[in-house]
Protein backbone atom coordinates (compact mmCIF):
# COMPACT_ATOMS: atom_id res chain seq x y z
CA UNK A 1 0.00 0.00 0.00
CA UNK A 2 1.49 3.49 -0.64
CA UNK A 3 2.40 5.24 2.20
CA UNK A 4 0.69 9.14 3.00
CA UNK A 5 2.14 12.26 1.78
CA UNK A 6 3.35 14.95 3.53
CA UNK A 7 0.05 16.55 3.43
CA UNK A 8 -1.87 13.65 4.41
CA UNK A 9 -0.15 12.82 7.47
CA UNK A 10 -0.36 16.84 8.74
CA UNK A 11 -4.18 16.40 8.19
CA UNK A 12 -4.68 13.60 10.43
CA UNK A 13 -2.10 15.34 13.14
CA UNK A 14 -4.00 18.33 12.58
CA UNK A 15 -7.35 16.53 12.68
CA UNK A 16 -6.36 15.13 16.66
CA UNK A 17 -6.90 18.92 17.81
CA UNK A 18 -9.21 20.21 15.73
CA UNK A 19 -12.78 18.32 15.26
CA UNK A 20 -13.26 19.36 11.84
CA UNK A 21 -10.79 21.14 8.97
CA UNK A 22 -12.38 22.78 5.90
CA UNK A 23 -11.22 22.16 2.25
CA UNK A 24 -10.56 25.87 1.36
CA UNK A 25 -8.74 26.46 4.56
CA UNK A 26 -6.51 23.50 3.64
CA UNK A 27 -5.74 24.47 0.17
CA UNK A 28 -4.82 28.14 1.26
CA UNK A 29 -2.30 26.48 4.33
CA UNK A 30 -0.67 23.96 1.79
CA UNK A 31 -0.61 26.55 -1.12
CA UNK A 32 -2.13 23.72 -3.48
CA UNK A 33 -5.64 23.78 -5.26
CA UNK A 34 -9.13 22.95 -3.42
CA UNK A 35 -9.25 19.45 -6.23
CA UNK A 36 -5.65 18.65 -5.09
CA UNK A 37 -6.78 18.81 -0.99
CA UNK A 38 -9.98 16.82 -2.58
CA UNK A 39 -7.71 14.14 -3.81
CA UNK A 40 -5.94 13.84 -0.83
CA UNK A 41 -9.43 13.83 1.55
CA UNK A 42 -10.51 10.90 -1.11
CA UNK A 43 -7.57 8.68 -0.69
CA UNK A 44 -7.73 9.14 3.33
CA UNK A 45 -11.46 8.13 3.89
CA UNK A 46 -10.59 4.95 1.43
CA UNK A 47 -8.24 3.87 4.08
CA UNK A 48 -10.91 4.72 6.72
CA UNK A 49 -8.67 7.29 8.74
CA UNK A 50 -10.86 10.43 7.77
CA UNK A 51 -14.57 11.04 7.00
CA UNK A 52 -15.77 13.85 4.46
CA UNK A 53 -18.58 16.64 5.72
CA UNK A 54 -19.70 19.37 3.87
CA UNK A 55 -16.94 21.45 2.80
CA UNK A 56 -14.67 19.59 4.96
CA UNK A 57 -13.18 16.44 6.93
CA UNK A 58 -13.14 15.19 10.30
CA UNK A 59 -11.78 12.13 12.01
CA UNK A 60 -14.24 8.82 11.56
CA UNK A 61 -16.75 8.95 14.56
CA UNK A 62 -15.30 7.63 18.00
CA UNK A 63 -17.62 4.62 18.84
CA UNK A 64 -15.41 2.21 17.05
CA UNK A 65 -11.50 2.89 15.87
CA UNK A 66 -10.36 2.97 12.43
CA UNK A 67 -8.72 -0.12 10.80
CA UNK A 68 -5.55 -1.12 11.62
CA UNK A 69 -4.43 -0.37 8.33
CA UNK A 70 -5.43 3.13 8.57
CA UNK A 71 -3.91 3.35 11.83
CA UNK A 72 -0.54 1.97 10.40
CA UNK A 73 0.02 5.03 8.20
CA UNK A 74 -0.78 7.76 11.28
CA UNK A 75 2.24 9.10 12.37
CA UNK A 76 4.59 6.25 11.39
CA UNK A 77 7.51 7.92 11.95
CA UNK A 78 6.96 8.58 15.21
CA UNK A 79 5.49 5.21 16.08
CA UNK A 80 8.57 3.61 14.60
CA UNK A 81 10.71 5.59 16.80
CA UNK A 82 8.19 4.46 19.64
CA UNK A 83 9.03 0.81 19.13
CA UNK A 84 12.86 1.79 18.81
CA UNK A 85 12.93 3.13 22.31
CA UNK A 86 10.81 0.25 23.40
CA UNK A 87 12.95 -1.81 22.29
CA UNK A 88 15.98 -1.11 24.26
CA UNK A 89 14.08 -1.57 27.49
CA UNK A 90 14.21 -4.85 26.81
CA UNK A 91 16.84 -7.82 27.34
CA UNK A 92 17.55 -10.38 25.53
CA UNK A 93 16.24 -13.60 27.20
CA UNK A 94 13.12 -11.94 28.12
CA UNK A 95 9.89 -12.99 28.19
CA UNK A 96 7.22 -10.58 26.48
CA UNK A 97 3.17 -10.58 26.29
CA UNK A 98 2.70 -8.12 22.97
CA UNK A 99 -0.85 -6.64 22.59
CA UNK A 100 -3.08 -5.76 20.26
CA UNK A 101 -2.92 -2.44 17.71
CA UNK A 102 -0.39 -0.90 15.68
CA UNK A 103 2.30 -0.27 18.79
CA UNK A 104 2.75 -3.99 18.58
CA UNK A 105 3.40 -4.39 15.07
CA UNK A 106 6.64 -1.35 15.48
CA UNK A 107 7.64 -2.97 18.74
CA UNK A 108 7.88 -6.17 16.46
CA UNK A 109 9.54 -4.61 13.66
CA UNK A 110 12.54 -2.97 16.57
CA UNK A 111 12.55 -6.85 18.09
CA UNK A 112 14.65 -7.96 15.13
CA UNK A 113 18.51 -7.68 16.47
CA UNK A 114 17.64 -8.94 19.79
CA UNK A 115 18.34 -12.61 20.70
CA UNK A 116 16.44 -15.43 22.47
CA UNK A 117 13.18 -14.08 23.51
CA UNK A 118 9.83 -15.55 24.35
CA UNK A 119 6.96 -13.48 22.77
CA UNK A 120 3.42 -14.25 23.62
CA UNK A 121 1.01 -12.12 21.79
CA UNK A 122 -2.66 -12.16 19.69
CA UNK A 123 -1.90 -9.50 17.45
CA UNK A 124 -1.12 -11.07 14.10
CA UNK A 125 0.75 -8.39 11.94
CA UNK A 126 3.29 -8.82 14.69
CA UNK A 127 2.90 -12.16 14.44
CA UNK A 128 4.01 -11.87 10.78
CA UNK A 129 6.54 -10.11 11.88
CA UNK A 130 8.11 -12.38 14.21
CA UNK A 131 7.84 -15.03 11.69
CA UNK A 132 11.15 -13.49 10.08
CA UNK A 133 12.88 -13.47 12.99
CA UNK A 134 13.82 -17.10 14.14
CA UNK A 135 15.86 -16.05 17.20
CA UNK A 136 12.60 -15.71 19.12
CA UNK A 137 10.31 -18.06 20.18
CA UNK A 138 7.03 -17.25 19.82
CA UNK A 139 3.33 -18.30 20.85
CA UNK A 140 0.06 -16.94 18.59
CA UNK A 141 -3.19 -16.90 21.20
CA UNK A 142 -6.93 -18.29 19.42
CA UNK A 143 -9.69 -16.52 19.75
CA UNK A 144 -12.00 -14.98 17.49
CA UNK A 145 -10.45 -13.05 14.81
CA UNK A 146 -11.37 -9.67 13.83
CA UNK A 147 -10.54 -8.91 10.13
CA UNK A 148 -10.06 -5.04 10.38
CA UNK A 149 -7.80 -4.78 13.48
CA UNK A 150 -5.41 -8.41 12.28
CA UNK A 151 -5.84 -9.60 15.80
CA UNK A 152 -7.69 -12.01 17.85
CA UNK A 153 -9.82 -11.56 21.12
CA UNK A 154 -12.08 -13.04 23.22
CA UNK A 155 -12.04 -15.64 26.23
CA UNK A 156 -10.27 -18.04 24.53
CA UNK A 157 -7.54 -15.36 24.09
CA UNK A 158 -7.25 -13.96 27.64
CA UNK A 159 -7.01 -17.80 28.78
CA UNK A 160 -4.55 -18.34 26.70
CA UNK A 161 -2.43 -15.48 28.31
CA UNK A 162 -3.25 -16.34 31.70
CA UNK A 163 -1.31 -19.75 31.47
CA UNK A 164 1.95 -17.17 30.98
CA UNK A 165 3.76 -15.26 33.61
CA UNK A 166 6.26 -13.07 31.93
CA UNK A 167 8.95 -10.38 32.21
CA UNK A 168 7.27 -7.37 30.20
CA UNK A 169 3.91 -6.73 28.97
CA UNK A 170 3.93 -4.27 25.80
CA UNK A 171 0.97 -2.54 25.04
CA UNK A 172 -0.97 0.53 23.71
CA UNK A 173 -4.13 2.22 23.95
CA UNK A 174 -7.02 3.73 22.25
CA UNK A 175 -6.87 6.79 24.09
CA UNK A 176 -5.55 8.29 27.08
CA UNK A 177 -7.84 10.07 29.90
CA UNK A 178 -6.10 11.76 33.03
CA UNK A 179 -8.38 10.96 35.30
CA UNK A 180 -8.86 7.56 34.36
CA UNK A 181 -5.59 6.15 32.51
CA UNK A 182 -6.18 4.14 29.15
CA UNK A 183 -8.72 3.68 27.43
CA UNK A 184 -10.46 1.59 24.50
CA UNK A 185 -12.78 1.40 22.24
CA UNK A 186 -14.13 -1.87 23.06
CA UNK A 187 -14.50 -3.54 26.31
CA UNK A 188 -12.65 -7.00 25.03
CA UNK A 189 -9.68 -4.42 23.95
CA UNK A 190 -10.03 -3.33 27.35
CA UNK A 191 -9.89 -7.29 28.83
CA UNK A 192 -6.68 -7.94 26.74
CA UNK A 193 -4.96 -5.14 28.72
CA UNK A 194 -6.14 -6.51 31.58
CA UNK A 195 -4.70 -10.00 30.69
CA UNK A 196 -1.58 -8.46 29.84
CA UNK A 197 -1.25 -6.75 33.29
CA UNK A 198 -1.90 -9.69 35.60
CA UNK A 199 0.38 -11.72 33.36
CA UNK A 200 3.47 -9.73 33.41
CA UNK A 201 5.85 -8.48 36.40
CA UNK A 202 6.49 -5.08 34.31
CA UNK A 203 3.71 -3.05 31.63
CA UNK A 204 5.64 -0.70 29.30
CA UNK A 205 2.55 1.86 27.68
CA UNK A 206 3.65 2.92 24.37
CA UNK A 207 1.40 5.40 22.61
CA UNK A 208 1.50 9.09 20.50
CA UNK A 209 0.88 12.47 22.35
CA UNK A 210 -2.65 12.65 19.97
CA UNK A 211 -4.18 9.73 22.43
CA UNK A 212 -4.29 12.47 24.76
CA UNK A 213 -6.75 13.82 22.13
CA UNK A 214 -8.71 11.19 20.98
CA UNK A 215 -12.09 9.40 22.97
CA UNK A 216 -12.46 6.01 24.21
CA UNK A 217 -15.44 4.74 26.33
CA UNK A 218 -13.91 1.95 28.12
CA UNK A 219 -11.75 1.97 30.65
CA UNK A 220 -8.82 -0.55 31.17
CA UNK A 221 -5.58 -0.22 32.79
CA UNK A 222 -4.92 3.08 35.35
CA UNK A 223 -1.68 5.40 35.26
CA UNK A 224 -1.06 3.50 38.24
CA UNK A 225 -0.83 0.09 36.68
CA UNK A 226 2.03 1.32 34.23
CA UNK A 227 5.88 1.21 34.85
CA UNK A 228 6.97 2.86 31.60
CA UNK A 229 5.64 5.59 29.40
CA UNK A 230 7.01 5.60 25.92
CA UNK A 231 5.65 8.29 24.35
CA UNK A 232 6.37 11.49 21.45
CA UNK A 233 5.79 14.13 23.95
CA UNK A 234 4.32 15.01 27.31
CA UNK A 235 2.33 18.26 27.78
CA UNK A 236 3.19 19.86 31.21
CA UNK A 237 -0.57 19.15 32.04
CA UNK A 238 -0.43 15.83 31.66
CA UNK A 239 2.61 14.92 33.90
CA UNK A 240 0.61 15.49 37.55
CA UNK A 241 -1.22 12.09 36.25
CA UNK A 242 1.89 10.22 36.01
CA UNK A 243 2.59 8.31 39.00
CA UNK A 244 5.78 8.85 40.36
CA UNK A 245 7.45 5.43 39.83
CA UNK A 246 6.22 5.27 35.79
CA UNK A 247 9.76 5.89 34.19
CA UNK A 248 8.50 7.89 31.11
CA UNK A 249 10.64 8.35 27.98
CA UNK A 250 10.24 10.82 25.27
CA UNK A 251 11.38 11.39 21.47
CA UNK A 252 13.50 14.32 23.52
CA UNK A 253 16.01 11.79 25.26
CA UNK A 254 19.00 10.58 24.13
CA UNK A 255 19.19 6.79 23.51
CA UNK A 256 22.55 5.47 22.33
């Protein structure tokens, strides 16, 4: 699939602050023609990461998240740095539960150079992944599979992690609320955090600053639950609901 332009991806960062963005306004900012921003608009609600309205476009309506594949292509650079830092919290020899969304498929990708590890996760583009690494050993979860996000859920699925105890649990999150920690879109998204958390000595939360922007219904895991924030960036009014023994990394620290 080809990747976003420029454009496209400042729309959608653009879009996680502002509820809607007009066509004309867009053209004028980008210094291209109205059919040009149209174009762009056209190929974006294909992928299901936009949604036209008069004269304008607006992120896809918050009861339900966009595809995976959608989500891929938002801010992949940064998410690819995400799973970079991620990455180098982690040992070789470990022992990893790896969640469900697009954080798991970078973390994957950043898994490559490390040796002998023990990944246990239901998200199958990761999965994929993994296959093309043979230093790790790794265990797929059943469950029921759900052809837009490339995972599997369900009871089958949290069973399956339950029979684990492991060093790290990697995961990400629909959204991010202060008051209430992360959030998803669906309560057996919400379960698989849950699964993840009683199943692993150590949860590493690796999500994008525009969670703080998005909404999520459901409520899973609290600030409190988390040992380490990987994120882009941290907004000064964020950090009082960051408990103080959550190591948080940023795109701003050095990492040799």
């Amino acid at each position: 699939m080809t990747k976003l332009n420029s454009r496209q991806n400042d729309i959608l960062v653009w879009l996680q602050s502002n509820e809607q963005l007009q066509v004309e306004e867009l053209a004028t900012q980008f210094e291209v023609s109205q059919q040009t921003i149209r174009k762009d608009i056209n190929q974006m609600c294909e992928l299901g990461l936009v949604r036209r309205l008069h004269g304008g476009v607006s992120l896809p309506a918050p009861l339900h998240n966009s595809s995976f594949v959608s989500r891929e292509f938002t801010n992949e650079d940064i998410k690819a740095q995400l799973g970079k830092i991620t990455a180098q919290l982690i040992p070789n020899g470990s022992s990893i539960l790896l969640g469900i969304g697009t954080t798991a498929l970078y973390t994957a990708r950043a898994l490559e150079n490390h040796k002998e590890l023990r990944i246990i996760t239901n998200n199958l583009r990761a999965a994929e992944i993994l296959c093309q690494q043979p230093e790790h050993e790794v265990y797929v979860a059943g469950g029921k599979l759900r052809h837009s996000d490339q995972d599997v859920v369900g009871e089958q699925t949290s069973r399956f992690f339950d029979s684990f105890y492991v060093d790290f649990g990697i995961l990400g999150s629909g959204a991010l609320l202060p008051q209430h920690g992360l959030m998803e879109y669906d309560p057996i998204e919400a379960e698989i955090g849950n699964a993840i958390a009683r199943n692993a000595s150590e949860i590493i939360l690796v999500a994008d600053h525009s969670k703080w922007k998005r909404k999520a219904t459901v409520k899973s895991l609290s600030f409190n639950q988390v040992h380490q924030f990987v994120t882009s960036e941290l907004e000064d009014k964020y950090l009082p609901y960051i408990p103080e023994h959550c190591h948080l990394h940023t795109l701003s620290d050095t990492y040799d």
